[in-house]
N, C-alpha and C. Protein backbone atom coordinates (compact mmCIF):
# COMPACT_ATOMS: atom_id res chain seq x y z
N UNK A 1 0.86 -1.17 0.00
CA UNK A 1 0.00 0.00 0.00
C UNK A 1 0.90 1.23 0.00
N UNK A 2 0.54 2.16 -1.13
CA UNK A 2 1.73 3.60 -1.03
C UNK A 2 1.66 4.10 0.32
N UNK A 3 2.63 4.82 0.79
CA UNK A 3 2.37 4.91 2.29
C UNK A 3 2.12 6.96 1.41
N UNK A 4 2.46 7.40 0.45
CA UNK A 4 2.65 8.54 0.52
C UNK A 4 0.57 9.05 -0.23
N UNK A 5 -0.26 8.08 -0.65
CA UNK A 5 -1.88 8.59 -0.57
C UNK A 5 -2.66 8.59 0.64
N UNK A 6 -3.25 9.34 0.81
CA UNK A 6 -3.96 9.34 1.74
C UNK A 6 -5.38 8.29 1.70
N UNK A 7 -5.81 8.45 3.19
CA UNK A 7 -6.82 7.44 2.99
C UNK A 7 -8.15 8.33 3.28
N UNK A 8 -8.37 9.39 2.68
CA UNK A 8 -9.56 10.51 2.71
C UNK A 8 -10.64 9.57 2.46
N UNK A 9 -12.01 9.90 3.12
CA UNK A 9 -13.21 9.46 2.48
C UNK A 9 -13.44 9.99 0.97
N UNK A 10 -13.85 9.43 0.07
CA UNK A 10 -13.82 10.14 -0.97
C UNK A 10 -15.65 9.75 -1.19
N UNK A 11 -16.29 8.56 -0.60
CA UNK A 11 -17.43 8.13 -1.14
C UNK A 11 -18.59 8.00 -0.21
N UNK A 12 -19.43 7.86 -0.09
CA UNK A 12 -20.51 7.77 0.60
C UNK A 12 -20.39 6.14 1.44
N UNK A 13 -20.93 5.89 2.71
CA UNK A 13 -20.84 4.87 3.37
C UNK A 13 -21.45 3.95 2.35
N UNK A 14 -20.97 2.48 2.22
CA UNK A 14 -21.23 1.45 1.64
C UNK A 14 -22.11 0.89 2.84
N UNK A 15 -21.94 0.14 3.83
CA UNK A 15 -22.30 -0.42 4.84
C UNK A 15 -22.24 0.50 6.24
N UNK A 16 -23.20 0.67 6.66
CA UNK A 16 -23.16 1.10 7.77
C UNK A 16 -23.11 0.18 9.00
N UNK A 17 -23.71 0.80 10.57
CA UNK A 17 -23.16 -0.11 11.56
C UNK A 17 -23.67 -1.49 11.32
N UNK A 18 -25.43 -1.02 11.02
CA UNK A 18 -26.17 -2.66 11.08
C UNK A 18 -25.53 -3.79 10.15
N UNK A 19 -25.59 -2.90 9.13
CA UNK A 19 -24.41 -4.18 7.90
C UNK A 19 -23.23 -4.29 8.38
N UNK A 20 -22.70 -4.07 9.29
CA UNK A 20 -21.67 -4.32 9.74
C UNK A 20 -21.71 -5.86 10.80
N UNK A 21 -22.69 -5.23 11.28
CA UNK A 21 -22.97 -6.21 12.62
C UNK A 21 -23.49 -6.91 12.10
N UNK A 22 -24.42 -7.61 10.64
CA UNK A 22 -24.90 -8.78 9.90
C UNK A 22 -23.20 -9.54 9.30
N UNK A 23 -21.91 -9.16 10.02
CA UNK A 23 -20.51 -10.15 9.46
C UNK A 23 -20.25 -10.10 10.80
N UNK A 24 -19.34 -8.91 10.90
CA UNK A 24 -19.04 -8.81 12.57
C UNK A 24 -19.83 -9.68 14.08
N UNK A 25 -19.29 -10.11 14.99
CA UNK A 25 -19.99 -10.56 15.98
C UNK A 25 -20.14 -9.30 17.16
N UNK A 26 -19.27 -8.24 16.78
CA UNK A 26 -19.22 -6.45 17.73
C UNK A 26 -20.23 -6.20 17.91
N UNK A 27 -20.24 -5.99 19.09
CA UNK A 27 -21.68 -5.02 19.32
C UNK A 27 -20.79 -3.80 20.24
N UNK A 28 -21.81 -2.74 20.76
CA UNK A 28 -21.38 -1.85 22.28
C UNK A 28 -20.91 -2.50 23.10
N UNK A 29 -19.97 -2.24 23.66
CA UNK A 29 -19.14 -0.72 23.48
C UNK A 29 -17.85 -1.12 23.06
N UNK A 30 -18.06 -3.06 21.97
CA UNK A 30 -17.26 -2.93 21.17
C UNK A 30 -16.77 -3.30 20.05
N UNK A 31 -17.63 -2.18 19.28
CA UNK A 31 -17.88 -2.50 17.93
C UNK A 31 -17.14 -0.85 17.78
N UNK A 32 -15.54 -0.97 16.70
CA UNK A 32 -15.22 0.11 16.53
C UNK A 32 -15.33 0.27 15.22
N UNK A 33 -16.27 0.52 14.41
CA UNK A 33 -16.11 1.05 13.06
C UNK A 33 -17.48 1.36 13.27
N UNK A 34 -17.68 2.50 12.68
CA UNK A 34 -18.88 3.44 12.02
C UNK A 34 -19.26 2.88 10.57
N UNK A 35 -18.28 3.07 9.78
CA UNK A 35 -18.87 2.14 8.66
C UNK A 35 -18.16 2.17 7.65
N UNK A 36 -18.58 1.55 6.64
CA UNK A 36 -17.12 0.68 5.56
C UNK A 36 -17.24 1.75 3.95
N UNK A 37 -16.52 2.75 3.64
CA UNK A 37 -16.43 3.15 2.80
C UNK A 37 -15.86 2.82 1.30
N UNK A 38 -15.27 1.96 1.36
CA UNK A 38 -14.88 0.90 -0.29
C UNK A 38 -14.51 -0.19 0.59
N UNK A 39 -15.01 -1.43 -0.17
CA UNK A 39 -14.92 -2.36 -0.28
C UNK A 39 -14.71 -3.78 -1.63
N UNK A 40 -13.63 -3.86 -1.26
CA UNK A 40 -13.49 -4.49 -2.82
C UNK A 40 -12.63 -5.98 -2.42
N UNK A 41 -13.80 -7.29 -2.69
CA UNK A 41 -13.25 -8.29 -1.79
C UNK A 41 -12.05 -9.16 -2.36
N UNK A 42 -11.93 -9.83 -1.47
CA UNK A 42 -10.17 -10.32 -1.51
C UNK A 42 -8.89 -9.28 -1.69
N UNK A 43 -9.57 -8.40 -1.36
CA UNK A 43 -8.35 -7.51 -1.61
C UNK A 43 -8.11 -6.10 -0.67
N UNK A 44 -9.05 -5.19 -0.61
CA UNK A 44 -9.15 -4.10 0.61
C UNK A 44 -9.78 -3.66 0.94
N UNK A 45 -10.26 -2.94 1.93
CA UNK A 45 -11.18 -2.21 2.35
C UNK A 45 -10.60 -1.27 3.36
N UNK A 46 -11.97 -0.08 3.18
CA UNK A 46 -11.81 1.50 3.91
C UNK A 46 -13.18 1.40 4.78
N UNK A 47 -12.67 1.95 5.75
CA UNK A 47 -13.72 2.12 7.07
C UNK A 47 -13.82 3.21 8.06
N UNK A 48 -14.34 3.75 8.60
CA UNK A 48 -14.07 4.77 9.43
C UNK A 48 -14.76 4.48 10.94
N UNK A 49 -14.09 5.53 11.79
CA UNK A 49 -14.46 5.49 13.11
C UNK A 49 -14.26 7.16 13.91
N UNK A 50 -15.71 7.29 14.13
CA UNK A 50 -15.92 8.71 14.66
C UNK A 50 -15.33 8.82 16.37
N UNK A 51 -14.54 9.69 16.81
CA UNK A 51 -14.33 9.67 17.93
C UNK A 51 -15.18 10.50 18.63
N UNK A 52 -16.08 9.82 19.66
CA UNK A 52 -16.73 11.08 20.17
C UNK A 52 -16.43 11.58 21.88
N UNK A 53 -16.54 12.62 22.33
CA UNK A 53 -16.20 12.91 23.29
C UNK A 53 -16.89 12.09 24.72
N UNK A 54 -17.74 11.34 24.07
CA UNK A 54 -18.90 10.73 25.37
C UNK A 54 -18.13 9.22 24.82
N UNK A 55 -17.19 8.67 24.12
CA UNK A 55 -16.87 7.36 24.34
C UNK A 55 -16.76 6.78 25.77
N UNK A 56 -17.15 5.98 26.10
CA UNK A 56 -16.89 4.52 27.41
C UNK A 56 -15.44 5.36 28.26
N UNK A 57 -14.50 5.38 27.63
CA UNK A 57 -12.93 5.17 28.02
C UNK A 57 -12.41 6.50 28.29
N UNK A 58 -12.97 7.84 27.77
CA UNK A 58 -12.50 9.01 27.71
C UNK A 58 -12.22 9.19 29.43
N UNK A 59 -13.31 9.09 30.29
CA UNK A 59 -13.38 9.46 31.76
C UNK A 59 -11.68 8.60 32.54
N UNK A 60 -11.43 7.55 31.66
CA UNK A 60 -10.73 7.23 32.23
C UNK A 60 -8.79 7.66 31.58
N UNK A 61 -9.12 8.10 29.99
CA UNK A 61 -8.05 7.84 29.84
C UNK A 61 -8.18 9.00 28.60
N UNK A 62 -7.23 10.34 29.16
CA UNK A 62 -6.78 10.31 30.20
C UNK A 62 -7.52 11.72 31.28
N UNK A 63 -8.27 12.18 32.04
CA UNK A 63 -9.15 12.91 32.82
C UNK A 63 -8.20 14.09 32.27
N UNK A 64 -9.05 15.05 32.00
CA UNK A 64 -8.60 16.66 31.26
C UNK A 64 -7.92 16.74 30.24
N UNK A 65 -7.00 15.39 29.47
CA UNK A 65 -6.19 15.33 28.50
C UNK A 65 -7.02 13.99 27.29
N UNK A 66 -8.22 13.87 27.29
CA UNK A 66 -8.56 12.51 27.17
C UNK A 66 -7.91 12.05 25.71
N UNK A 67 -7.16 11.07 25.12
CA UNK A 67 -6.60 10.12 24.12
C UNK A 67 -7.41 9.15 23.52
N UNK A 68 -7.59 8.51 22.78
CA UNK A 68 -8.32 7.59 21.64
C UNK A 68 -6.83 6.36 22.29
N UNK A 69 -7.88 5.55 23.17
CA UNK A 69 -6.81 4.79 23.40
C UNK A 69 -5.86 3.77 22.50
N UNK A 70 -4.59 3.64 22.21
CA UNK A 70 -3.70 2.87 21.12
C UNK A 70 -4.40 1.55 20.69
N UNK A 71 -4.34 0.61 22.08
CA UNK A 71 -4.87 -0.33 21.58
C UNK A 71 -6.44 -0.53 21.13
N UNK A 72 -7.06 0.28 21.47
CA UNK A 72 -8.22 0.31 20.64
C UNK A 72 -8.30 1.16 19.15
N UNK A 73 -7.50 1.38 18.83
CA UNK A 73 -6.80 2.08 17.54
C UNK A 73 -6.56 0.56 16.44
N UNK A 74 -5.44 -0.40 17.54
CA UNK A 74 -5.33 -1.35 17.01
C UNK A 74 -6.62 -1.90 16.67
N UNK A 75 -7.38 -2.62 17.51
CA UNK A 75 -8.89 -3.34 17.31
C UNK A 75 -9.81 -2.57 16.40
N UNK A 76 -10.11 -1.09 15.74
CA UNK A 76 -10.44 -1.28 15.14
C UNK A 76 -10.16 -1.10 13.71
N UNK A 77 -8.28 -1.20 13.55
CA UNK A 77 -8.21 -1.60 12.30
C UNK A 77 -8.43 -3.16 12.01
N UNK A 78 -7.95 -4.15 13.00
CA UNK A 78 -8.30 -5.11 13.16
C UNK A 78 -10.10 -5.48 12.34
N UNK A 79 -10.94 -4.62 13.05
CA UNK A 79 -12.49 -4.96 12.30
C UNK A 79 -12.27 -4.73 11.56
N UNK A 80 -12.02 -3.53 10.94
CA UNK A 80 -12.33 -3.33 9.18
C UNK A 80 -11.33 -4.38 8.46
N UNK A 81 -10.10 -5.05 8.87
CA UNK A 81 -9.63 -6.24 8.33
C UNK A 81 -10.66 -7.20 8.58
N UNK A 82 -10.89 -7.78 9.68
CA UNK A 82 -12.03 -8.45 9.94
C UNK A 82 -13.07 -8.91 8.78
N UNK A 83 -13.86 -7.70 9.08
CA UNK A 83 -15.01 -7.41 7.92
C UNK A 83 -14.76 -7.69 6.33
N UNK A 84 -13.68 -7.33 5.94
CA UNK A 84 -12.70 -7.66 4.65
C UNK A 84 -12.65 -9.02 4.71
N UNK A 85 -12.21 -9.57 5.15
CA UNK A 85 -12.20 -11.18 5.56
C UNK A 85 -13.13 -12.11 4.72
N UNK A 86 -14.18 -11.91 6.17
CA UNK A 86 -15.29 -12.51 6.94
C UNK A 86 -16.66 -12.43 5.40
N UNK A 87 -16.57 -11.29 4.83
CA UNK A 87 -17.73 -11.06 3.89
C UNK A 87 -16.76 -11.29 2.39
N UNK A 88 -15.48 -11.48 2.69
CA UNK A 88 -15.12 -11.88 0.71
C UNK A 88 -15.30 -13.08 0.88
N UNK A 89 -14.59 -13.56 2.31
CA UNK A 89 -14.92 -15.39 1.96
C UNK A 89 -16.35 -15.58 2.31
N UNK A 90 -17.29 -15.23 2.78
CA UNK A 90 -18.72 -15.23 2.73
C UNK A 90 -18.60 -16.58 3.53
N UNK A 91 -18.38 -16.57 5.60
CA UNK A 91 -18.27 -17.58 6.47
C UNK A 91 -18.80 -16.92 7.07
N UNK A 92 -19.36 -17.46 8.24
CA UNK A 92 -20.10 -17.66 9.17
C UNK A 92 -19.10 -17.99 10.38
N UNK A 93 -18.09 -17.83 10.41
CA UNK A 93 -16.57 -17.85 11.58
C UNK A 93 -16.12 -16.67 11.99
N UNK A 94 -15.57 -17.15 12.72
CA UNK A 94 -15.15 -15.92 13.53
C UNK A 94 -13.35 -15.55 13.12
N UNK A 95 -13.07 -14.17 13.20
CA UNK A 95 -11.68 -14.51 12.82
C UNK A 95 -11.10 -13.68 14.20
N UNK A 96 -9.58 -14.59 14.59
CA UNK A 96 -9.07 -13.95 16.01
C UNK A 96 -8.30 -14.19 15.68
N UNK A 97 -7.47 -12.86 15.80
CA UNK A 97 -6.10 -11.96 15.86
C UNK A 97 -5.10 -12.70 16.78
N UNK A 98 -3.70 -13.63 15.72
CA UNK A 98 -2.95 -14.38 16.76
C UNK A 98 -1.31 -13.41 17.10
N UNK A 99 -1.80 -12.37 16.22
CA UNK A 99 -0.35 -11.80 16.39
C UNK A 99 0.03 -10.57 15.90
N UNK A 100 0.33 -9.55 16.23
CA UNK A 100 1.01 -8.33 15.65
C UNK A 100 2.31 -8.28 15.01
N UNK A 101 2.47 -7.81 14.23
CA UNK A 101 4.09 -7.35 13.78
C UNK A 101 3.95 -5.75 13.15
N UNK A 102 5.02 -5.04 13.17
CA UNK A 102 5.55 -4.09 13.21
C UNK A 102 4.58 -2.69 13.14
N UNK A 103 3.82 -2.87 14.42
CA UNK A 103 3.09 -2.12 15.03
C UNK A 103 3.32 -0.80 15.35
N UNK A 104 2.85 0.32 14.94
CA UNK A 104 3.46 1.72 15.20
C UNK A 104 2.22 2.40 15.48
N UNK A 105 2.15 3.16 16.31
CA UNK A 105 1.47 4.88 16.57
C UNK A 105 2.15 5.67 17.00
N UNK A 106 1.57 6.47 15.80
CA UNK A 106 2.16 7.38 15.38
C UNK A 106 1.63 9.09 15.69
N UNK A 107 0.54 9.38 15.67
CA UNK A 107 -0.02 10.63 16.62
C UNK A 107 -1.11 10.15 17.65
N UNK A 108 -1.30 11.04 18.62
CA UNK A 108 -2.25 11.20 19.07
C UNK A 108 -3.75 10.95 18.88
N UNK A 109 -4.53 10.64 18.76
CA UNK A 109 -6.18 10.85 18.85
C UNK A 109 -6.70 11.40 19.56
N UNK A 110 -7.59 12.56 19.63
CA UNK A 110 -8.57 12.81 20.38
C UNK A 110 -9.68 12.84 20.18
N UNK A 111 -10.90 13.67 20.54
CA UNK A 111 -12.32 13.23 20.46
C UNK A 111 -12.35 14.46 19.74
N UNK A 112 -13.42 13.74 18.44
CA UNK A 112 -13.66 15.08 17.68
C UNK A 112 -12.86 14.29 16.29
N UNK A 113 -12.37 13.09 16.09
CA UNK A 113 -11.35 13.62 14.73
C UNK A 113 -12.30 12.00 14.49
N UNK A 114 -11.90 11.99 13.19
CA UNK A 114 -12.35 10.88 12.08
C UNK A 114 -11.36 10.14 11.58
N UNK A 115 -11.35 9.05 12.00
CA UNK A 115 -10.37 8.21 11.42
C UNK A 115 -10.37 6.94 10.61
N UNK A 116 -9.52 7.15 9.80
CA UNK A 116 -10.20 6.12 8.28
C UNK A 116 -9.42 5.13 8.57
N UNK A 117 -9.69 4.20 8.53
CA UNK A 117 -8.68 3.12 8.56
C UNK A 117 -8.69 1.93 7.10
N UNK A 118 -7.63 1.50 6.92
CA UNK A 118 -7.30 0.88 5.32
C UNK A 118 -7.08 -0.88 5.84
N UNK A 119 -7.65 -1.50 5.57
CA UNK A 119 -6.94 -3.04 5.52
C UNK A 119 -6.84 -3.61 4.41
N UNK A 120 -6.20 -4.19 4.18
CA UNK A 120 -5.60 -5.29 2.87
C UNK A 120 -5.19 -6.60 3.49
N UNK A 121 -5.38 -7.59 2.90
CA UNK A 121 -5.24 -8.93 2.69
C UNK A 121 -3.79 -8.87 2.32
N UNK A 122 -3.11 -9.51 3.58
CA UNK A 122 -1.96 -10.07 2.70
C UNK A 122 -1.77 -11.01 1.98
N UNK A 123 -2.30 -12.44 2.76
CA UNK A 123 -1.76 -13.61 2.11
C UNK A 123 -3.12 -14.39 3.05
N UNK A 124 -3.70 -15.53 2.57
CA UNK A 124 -4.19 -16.37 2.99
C UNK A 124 -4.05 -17.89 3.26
N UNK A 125 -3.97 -18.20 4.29
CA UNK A 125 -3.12 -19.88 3.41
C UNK A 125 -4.21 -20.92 4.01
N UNK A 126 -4.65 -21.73 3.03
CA UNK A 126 -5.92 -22.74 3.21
C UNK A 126 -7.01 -22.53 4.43
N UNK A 127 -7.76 -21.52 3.60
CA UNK A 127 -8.74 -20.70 4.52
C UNK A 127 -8.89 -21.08 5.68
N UNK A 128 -7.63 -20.53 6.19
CA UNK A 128 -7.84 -21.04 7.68
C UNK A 128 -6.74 -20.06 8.56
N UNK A 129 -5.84 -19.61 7.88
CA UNK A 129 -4.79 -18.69 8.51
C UNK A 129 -4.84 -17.14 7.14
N UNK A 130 -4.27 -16.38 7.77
CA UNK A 130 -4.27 -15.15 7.06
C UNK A 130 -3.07 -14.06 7.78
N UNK A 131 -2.61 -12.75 7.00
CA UNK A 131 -2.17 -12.21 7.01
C UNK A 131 -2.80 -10.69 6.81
N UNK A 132 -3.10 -9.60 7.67
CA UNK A 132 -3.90 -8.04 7.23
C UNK A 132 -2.62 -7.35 7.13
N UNK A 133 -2.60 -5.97 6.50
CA UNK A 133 -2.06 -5.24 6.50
C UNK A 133 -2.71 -3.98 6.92
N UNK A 134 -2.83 -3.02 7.96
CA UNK A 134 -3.97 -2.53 8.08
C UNK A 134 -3.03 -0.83 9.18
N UNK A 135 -3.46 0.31 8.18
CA UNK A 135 -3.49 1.69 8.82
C UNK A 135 -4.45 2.59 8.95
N UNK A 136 -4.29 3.63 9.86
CA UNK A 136 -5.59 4.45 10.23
C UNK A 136 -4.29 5.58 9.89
N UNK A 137 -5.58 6.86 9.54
CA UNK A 137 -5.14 8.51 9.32
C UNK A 137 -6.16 9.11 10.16
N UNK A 138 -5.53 9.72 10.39
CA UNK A 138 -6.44 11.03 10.85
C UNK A 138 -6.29 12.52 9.70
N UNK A 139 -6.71 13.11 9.36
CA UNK A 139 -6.45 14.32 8.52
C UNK A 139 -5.54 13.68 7.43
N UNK A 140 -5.35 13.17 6.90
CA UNK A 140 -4.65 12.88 6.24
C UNK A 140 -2.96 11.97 7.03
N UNK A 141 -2.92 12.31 8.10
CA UNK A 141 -1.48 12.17 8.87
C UNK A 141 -1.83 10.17 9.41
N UNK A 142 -1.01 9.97 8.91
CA UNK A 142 -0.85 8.81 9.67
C UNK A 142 -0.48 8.54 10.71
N UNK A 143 -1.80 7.56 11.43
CA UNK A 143 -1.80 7.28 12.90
C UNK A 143 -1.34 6.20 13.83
N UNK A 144 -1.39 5.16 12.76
CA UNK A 144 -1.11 4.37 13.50
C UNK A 144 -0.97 3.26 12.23
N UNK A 145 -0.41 2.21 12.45
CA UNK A 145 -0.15 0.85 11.55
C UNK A 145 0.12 -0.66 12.01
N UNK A 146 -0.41 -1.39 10.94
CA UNK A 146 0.41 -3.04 11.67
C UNK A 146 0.04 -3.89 10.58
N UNK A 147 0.62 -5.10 10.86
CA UNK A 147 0.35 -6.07 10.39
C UNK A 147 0.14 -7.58 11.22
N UNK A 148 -1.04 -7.96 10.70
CA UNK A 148 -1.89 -8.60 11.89
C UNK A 148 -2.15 -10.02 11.06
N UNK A 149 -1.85 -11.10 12.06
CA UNK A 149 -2.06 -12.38 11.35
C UNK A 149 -3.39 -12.83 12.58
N UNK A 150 -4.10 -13.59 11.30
CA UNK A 150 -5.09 -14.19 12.05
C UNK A 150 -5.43 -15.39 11.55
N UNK A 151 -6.41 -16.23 12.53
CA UNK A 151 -7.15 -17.53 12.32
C UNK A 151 -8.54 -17.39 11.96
N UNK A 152 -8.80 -18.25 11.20
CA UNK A 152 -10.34 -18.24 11.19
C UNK A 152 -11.23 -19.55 11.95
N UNK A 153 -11.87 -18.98 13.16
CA UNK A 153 -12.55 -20.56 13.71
C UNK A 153 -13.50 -20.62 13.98
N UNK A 154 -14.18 -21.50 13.76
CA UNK A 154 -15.57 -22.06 14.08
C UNK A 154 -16.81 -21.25 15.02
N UNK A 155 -17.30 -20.56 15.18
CA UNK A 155 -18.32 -19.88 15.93
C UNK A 155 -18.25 -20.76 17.40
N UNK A 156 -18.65 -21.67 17.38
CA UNK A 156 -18.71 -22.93 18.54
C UNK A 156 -17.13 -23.16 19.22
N UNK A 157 -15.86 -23.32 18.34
CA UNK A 157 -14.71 -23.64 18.60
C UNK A 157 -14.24 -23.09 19.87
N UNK A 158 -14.88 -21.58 20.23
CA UNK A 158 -14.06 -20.95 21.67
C UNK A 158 -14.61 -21.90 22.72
N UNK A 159 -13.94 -21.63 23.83
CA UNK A 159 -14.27 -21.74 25.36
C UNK A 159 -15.48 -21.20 25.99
């Protein structure tokens, strides 16, 4: 993915929350994507997530300075990979995140900003393991990044 385009909304929401939540198993207070702006399967998708000042986490983190916490930065580029997933291969599984690699944040978040986040498919290997590639912007500035391997398992399979 060029790191030097931005990931601006350019189009009208494709899927919003409910179509979201007909792939996704997210609900409140944690379901982080607002909704999926291109989608083009086996290959990438754009999503966004509104920060608002009344989120769950603000009171706690951090009181008078409040932050868009990192790892929930991570989780929801994670969904919009997710969602990319879950609706090209058209399953009924769940997919869970076995690993990060070269994980960065990079500004701040606060409440009030819009953040787009990009996932791509890296690699899949016998629908059952996978590879995302997946960044968020804010204003254009890049916020954060990773690359995220996951499993795909059975609805029933957890504990």
């Amino acid at each position: 993915m060029p790191q030097s385009e931005p990931l601006l909304p350019s189009r009208p929401i494709l899927y919003n929350t409910e179509a979201i939540q007909q792939v996704l198993p997210h609900r409140y207070p944690f379901l982080f994507v607002d909704g999926i702006l291109e989608y083009v399967p086996h290959q990438y998708c754009v999503g966004i997530k509104n920060v608002s000042v009344n989120e769950f986490y603000f009171p706690g983190h951090f009181p008078g300075s409040p932050l868009f916490p990192a790892v929930l930065l991570l989780e929801a580029i994670g969904q919009v990979g997710a969602f990319l997933v879950l609706k090209s291969l058209q399953e009924n599984r769940l997919l869970v995140f076995t690993g990060t690699e070269r994980t960065r944040f990079r500004i701040p978040i606060q409440p009030g900003a819009q953040v787009v986040m990009r996932a791509e498919i890296v690699k899949i290997r016998g629908n059952r393991f996978g590879k995302l590639n997946g960044r968020a912007e804010v204003n254009g500035h890049l916020a954060g990044e990773a690359d995220m391997n996951f499993a795909l398992v059975e609805r029933t399979s957890l504990p």
